[in-house]
Protein backbone atom coordinates (compact mmCIF):
# COMPACT_ATOMS: atom_id res chain seq x y z
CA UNK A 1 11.47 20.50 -8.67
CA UNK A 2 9.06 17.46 -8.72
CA UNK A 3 11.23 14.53 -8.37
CA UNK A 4 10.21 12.06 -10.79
CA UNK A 5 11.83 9.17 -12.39
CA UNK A 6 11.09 6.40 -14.37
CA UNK A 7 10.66 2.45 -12.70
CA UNK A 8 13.62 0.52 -12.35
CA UNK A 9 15.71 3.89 -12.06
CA UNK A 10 18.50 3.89 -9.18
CA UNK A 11 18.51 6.84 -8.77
CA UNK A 12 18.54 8.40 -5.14
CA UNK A 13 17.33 12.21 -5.61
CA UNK A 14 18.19 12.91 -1.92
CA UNK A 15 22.18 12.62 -2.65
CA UNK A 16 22.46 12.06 -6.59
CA UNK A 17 23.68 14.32 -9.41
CA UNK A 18 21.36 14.49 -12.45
CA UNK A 19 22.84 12.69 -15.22
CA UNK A 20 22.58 16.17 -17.30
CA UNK A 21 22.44 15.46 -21.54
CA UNK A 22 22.54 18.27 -23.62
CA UNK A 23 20.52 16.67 -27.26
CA UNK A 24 20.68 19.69 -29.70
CA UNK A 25 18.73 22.58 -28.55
CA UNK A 26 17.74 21.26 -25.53
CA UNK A 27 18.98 20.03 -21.88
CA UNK A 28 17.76 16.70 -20.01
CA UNK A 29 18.08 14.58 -17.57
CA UNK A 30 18.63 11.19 -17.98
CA UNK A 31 15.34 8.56 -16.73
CA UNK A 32 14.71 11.52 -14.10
CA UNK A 33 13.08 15.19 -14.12
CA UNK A 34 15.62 17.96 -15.22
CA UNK A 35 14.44 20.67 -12.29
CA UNK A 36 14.34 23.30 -15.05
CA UNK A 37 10.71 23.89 -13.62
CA UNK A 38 11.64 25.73 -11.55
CA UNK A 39 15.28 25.70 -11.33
CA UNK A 40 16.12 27.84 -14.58
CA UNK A 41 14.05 30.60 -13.20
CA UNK A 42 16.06 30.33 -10.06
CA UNK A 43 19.44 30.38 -12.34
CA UNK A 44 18.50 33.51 -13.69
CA UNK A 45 17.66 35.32 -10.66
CA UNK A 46 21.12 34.44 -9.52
CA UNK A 47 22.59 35.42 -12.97
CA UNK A 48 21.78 39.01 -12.29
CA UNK A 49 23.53 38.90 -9.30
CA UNK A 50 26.99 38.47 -11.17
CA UNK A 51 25.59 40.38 -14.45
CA UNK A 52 27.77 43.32 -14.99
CA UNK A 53 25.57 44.79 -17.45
CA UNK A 54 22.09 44.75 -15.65
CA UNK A 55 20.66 47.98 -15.08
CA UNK A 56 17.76 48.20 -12.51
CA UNK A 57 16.54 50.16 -10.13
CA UNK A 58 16.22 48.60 -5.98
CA UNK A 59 15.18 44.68 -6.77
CA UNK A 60 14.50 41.92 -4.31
CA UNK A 61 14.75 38.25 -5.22
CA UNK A 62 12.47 36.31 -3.65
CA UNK A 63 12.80 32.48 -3.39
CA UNK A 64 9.84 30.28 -1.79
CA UNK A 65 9.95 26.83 -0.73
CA UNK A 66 7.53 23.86 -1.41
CA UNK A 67 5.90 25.74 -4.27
CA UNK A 68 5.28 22.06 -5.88
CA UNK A 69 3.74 20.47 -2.86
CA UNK A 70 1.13 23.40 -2.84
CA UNK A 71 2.45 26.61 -2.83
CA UNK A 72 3.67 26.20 0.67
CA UNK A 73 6.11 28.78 0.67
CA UNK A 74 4.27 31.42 -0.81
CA UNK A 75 1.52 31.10 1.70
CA UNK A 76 3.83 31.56 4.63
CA UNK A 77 5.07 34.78 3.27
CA UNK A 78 4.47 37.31 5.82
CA UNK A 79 2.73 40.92 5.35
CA UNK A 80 5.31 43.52 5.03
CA UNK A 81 8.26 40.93 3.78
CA UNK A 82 8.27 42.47 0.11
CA UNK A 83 8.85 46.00 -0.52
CA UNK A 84 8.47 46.23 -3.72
CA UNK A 85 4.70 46.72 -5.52
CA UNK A 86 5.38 45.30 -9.20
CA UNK A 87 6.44 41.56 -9.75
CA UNK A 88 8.23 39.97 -12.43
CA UNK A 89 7.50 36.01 -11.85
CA UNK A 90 9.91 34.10 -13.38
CA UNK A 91 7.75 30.41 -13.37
CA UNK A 92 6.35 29.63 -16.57
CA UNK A 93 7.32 27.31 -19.36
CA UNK A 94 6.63 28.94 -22.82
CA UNK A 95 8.95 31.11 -24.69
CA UNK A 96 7.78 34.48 -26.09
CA UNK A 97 4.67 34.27 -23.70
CA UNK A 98 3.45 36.26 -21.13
CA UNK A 99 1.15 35.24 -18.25
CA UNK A 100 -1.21 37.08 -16.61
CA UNK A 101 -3.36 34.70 -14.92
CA UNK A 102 -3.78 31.51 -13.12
CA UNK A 103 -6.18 28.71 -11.66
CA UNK A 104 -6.51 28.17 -7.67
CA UNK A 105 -6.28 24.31 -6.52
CA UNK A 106 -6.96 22.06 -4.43
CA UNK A 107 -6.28 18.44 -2.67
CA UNK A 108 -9.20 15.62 -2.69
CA UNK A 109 -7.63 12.75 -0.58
CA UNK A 110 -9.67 9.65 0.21
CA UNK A 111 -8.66 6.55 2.17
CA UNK A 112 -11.03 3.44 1.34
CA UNK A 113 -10.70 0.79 4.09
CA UNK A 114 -10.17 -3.03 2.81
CA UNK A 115 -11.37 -6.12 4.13
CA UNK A 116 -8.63 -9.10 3.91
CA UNK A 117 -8.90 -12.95 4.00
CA UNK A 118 -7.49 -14.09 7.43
CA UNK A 119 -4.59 -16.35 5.92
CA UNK A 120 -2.98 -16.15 2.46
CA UNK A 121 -3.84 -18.93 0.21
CA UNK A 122 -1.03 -21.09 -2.30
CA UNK A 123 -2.30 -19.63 -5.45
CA UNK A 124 0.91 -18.21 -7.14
CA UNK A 125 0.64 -14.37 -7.42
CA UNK A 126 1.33 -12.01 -10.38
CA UNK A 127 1.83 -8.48 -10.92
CA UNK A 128 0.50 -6.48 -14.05
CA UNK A 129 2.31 -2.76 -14.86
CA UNK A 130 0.88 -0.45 -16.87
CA UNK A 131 4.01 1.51 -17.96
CA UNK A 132 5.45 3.32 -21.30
CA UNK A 133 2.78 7.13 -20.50
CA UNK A 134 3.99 10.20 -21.23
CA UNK A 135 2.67 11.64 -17.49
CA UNK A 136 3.58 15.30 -17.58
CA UNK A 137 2.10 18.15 -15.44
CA UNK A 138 -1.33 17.96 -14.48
CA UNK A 139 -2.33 21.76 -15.50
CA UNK A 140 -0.49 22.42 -18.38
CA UNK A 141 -0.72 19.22 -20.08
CA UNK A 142 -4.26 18.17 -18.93
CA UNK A 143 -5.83 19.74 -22.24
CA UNK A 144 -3.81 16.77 -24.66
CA UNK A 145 -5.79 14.55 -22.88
CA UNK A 146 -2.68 11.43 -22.34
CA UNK A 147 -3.03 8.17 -20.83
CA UNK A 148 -3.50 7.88 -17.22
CA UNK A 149 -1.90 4.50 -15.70
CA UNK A 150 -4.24 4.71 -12.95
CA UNK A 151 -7.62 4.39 -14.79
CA UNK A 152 -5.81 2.07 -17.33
CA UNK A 153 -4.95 -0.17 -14.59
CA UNK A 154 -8.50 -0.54 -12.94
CA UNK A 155 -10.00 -0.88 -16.74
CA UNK A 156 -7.91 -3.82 -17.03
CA UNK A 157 -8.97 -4.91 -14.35
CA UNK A 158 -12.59 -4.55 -14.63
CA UNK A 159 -11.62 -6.24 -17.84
CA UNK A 160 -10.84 -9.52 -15.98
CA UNK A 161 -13.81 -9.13 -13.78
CA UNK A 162 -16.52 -9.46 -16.77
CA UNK A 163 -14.53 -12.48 -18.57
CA UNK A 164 -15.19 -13.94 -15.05
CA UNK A 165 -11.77 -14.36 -14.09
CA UNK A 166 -11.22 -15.38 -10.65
CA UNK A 167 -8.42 -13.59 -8.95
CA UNK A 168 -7.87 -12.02 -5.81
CA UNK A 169 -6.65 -8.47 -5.41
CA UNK A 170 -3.98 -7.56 -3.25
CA UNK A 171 -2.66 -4.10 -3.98
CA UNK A 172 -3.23 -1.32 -6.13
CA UNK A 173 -0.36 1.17 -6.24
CA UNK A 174 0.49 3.96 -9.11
CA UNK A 175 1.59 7.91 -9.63
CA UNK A 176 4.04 9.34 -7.27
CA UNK A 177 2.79 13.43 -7.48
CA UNK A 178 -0.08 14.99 -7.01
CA UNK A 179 0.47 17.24 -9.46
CA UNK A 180 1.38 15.06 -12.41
CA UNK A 181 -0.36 12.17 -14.47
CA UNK A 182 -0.20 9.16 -13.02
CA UNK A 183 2.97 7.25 -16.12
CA UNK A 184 2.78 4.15 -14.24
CA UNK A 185 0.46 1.61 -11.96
CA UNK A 186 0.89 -1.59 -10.76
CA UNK A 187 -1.47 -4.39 -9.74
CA UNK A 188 -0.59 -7.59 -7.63
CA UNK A 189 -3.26 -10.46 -7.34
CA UNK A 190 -3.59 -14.05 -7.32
CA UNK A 191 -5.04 -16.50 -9.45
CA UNK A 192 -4.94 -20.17 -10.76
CA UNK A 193 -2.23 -20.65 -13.35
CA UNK A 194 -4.77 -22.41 -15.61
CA UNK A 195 -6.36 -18.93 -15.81
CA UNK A 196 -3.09 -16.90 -16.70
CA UNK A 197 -3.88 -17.30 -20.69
CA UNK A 198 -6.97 -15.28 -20.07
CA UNK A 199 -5.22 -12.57 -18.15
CA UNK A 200 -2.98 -12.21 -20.91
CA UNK A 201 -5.62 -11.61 -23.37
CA UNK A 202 -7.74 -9.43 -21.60
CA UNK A 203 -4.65 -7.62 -20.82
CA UNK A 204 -3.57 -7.56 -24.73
CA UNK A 205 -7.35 -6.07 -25.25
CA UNK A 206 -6.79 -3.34 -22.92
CA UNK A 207 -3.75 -2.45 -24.17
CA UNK A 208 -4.65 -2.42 -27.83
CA UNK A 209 -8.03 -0.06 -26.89
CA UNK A 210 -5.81 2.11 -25.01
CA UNK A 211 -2.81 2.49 -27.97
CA UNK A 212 -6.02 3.33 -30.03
CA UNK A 213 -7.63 5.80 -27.84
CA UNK A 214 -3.89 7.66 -27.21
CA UNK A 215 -2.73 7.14 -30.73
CA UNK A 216 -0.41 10.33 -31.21
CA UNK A 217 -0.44 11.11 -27.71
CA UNK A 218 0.86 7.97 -26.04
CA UNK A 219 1.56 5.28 -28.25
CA UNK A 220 4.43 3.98 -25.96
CA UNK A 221 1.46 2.19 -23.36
CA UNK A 222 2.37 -1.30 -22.33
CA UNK A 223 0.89 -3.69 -19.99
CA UNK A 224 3.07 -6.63 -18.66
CA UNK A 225 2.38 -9.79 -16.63
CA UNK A 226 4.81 -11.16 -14.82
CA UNK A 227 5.45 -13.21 -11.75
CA UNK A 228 4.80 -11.31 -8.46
CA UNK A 229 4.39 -11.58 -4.35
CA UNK A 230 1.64 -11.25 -2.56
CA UNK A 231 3.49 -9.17 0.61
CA UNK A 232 -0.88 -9.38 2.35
CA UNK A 233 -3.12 -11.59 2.25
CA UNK A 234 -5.49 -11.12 -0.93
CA UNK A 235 -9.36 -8.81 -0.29
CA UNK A 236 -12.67 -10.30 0.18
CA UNK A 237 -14.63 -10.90 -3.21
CA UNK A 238 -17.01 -7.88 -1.63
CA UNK A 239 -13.95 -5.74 -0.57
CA UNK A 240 -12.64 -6.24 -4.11
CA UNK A 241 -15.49 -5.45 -6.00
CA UNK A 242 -16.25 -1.80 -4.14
CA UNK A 243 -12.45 -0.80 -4.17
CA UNK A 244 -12.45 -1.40 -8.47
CA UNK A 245 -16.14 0.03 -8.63
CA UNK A 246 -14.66 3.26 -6.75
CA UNK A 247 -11.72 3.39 -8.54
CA UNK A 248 -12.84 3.52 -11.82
CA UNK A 249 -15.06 6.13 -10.84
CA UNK A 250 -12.97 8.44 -9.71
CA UNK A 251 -13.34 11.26 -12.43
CA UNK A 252 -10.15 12.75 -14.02
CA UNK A 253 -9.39 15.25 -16.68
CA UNK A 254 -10.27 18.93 -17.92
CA UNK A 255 -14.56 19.22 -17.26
CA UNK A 256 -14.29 22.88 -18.91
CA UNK A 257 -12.80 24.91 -21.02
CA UNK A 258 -12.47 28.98 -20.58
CA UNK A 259 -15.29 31.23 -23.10
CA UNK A 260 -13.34 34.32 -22.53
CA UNK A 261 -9.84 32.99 -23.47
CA UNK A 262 -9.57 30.50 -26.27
CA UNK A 263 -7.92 27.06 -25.45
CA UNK A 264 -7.31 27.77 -21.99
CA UNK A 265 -8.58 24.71 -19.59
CA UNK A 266 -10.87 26.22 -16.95
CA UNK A 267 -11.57 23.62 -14.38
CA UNK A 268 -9.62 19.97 -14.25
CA UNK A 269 -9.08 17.15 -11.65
CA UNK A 270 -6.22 14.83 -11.69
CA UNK A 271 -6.49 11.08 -10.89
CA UNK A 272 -3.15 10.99 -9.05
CA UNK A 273 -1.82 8.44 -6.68
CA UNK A 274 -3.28 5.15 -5.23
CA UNK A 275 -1.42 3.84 -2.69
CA UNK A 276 -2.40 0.25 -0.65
CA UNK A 277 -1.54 -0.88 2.80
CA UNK A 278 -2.79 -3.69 4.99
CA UNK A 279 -6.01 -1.94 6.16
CA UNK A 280 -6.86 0.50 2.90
CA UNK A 281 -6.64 1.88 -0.06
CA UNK A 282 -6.16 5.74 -0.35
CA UNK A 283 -5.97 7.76 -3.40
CA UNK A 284 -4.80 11.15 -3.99
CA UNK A 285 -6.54 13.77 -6.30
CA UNK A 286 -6.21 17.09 -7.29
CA UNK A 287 -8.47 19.98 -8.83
CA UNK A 288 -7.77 23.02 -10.88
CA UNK A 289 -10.08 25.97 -11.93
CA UNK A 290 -9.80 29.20 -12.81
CA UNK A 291 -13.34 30.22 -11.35
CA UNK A 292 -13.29 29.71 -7.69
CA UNK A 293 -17.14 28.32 -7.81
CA UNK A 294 -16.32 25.62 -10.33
CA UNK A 295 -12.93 24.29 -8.49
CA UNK A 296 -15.27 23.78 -4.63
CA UNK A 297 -17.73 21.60 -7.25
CA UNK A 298 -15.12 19.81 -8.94
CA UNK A 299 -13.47 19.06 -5.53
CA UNK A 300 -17.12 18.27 -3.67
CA UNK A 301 -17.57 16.22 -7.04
CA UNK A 302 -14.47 13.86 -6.89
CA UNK A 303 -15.31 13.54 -2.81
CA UNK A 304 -19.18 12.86 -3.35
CA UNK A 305 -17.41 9.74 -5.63
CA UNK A 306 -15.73 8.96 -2.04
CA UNK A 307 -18.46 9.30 -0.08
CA UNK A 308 -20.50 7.19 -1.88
CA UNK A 309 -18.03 4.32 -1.20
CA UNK A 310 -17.63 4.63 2.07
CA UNK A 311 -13.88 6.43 2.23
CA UNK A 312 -12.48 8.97 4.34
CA UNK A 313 -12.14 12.56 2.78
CA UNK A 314 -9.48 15.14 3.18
CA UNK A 315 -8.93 17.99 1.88
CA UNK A 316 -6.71 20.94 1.63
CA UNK A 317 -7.44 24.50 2.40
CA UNK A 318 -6.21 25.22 -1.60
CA UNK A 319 -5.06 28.06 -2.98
CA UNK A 320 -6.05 31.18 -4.73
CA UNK A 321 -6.17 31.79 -8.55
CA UNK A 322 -5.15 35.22 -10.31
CA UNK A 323 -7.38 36.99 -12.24
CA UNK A 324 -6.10 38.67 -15.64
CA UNK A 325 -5.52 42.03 -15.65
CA UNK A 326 -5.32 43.41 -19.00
CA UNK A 327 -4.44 46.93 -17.78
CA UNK A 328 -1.79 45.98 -16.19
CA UNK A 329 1.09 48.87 -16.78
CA UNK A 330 3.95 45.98 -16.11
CA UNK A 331 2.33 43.89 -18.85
CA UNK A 332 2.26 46.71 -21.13
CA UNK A 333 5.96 47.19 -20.47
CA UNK A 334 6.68 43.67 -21.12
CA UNK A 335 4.88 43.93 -24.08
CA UNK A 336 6.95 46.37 -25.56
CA UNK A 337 10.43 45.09 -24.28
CA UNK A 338 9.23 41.86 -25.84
CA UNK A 339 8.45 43.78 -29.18
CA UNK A 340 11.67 45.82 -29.01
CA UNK A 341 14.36 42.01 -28.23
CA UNK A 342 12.36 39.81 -30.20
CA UNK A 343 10.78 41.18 -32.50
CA UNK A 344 7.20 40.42 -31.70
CA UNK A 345 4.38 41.33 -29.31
CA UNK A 346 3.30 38.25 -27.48
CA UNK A 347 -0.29 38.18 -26.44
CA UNK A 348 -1.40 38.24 -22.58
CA UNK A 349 -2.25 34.57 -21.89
CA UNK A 350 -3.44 32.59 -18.89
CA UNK A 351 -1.88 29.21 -17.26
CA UNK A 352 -4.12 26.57 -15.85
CA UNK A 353 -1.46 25.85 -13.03
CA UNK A 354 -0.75 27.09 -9.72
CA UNK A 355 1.55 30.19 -9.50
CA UNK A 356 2.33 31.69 -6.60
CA UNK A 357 1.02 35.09 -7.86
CA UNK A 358 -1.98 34.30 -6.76
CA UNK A 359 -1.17 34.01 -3.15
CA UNK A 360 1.59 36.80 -3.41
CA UNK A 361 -1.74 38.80 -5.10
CA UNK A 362 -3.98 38.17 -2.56
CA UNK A 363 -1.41 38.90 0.63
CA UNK A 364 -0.39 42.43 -1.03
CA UNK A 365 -2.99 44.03 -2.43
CA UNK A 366 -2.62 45.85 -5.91
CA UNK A 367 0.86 44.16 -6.68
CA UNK A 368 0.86 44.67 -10.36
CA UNK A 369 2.37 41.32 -11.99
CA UNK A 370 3.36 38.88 -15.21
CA UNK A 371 5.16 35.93 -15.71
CA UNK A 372 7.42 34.81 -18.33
CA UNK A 373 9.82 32.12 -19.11
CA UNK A 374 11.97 30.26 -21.54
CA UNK A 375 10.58 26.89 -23.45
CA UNK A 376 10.61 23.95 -20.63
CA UNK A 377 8.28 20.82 -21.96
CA UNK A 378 7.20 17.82 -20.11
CA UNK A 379 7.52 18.95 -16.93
CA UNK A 380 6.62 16.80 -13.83
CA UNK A 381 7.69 13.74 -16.28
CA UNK A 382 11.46 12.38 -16.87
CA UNK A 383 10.63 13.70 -20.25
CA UNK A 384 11.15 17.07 -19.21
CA UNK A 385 13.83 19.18 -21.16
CA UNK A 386 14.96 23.18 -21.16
CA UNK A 387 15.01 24.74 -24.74
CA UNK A 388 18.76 26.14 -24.93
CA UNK A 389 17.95 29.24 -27.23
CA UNK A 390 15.07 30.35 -25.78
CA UNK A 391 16.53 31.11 -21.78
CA UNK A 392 19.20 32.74 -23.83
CA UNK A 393 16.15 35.05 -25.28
CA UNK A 394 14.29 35.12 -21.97
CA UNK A 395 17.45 36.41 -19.91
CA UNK A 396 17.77 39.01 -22.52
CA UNK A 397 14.15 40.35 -22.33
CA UNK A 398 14.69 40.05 -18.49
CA UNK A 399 17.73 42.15 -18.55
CA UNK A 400 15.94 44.85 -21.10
CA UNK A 401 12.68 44.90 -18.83
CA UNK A 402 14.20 45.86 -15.94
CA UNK A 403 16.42 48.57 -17.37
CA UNK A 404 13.08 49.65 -18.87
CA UNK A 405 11.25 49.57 -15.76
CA UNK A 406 14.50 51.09 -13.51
């Protein structure tokens, strides 16, 4: 699961329960993520363990590691591990859907170094959040197009730079995955009080744009002021103004969407995490496509923003996508299990997210796949929730499908 939880939260995910809510139809966790990406699809594999009326024919369960820190399990899968030559992935998050594709990714990291003044001055310091986003996953919610705290953040900001505000930067920090939207940033500087009314306005401003812009999508945005420490000494005026002109442009969002299947995001990059310590200020990106040619330009693109500042650049090795194939006999299977439980065909679609069918393709050759799921929304976000009803429609189509294909 991606371990997310909202500011302020106690909560220790390395030896804390979940505090589990069941609302209606649905499951949640309370100001974390549930884990129902991908926990419920681990559930269910289990669940056939114990299920006295499953009726397959010789099944493996296979259970990676890592998978949201970049697939890292899958990819250390070795040749000849899996027997079997047709795979039912249980990973994705819409009920009655089928999935028969997938976009490769990859990391852009860049480290930016700072210049500092030698001593801290006495001007008091403050500390302005951007909080109240939505966040979610970076693939499948990149297409609603929600507020990023990052490049709200740096607006505001750049906002204070043109009223000719003088304050001194001392850290930038916001996001906490790379592969969800950044739901809160953070901004520490310091500044003469006499100047705090104008902060406040250009910070009201900001705000105001932004509930505008995200009206529908993330109408919760909020940007505080409050009293904060400055734990470094502030930048240089010089060092200040290159960090916020390469922040804000640091690109972020879908760039394409698919001609072949409609609605489908092609190619995306993320605006993650910035992070600041004494000596620089690194930021963590991450880019999506479904055409291998357009997700090397989209990560060349956000590190050509890099390079033009001056940073370091890092990036991963990435991983594969998985082409759609429309012949697929499993999918044609599924199809008809789905027809004959539920009632309806569901239509072959795409995700533009990492699945580890695309590795698992490319290290056995001709393994003939789909993925399905029950309803899980807001993943990557303490938002996240499990629709009851539909993993009690999911586990049945699971059960059917593999008598079917015994």
């Amino acid at each position: 699961m991606v371990c997310e939880k909202n500011s302020g939260s106690l909560h220790n995910f390395t030896k804390d329960p979940l505090a589990l809510r069941v609302d209606g139809n649905v499951v949640k966790a309370t100001g974390t993520t549930l884990g129902a990406d991908n926990g419920i699809g681990v559930a269910m594999s289990l669940a056939l363990l114990d299920e006295p009326s499953a009726v397959h024919g010789p099944l493996e369960l296979l259970f990676t590691v890592d998978e949201e820190r970049g697939l890292n399990g899958a990819n250390g899968l070795a040749s000849g591990f899996i027997k079997g030559r047709r795979l039912l992935n249980l990973d994705t998050e819409e009920d009655g859907a089928l999935y028969v594709g997938c976009a490769g990714g990859q990391d852009t990291v860049m480290s930016l170094r700072v210049t500092r003044a030698k001593t801290t001055d006495d001007r008091p310091a403050f500390k302005l959040s951007v909080t109240g986003l939505r966040g979610g996953h970076s693939g499948c919610d990149i297409h609603e197009g929600r507020g990023n705290a990052n490049r709200i953040l740096v607006r505001t900001l750049q906002a204070m730079e043109r009223r000719g505000i003088a304050f001194s930067l001392v850290a930038v920090d916001g996001g906490s995955k790379r592969n969800a939207i950044a739901r809160e940033a953070f901004a520490v500087f310091q500044l003469n009080k006499d100047l705090l009314a104008a902060v406040k306005n250009a910070a009201s401003e900001v705000q105001a744009m932004a509930r505008q812009e995200l009206k529908g999508l993330d109408d919760g945005v909020t940007l505080t002021l409050e009293v904060g420490k400055a734990e470094m000494a502030s930048l240089l005026p010089a060092s200040q103004k290159k960090l916020l002109t390469f922040l804000a442009a640091i690109p972020h969002g879908y760039t394409a969407f698919s001609r072949e299947i409609p609605g489908l995001v092609e190619t995306s990059t993320n605006f993650a995490i910035v992070t600041t310590t004494q000596g620089k200020v690194q930021v963590a990106t991450s880019q999506r496509s479904s055409v291998a040619s357009q997700l090397a330009w989209a990560a060349q693109w956000v590190a050509n923003v890099g390079l033009l500042a001056g940073a370091q650049i890092v990036q991963s090795d990435g991983y594969p996508g998985w082409k759609p194939n429309l012949d697929s006999p499993i999918l044609k299977a599924a199809q008809k299990t789905f027809l004959r439980v539920i009632g309806e065909e569901p239509l072959p679609k795409a995700i533009h997210a990492g699945l580890e069918c695309g590795i698992i393709g490319a290290k056995y050759p001709g393994m003939d796949m789909v993925s399905l799921g029950p309803e899980i929304r807001n993943a990557h976000s303490p938002d996240e929730e499990v629709h009851i009803d539909s993993v009690k429609r999911t586990y049945a189509v699971l059960l059917e499908l593999l008598k079917d294909l015994a």
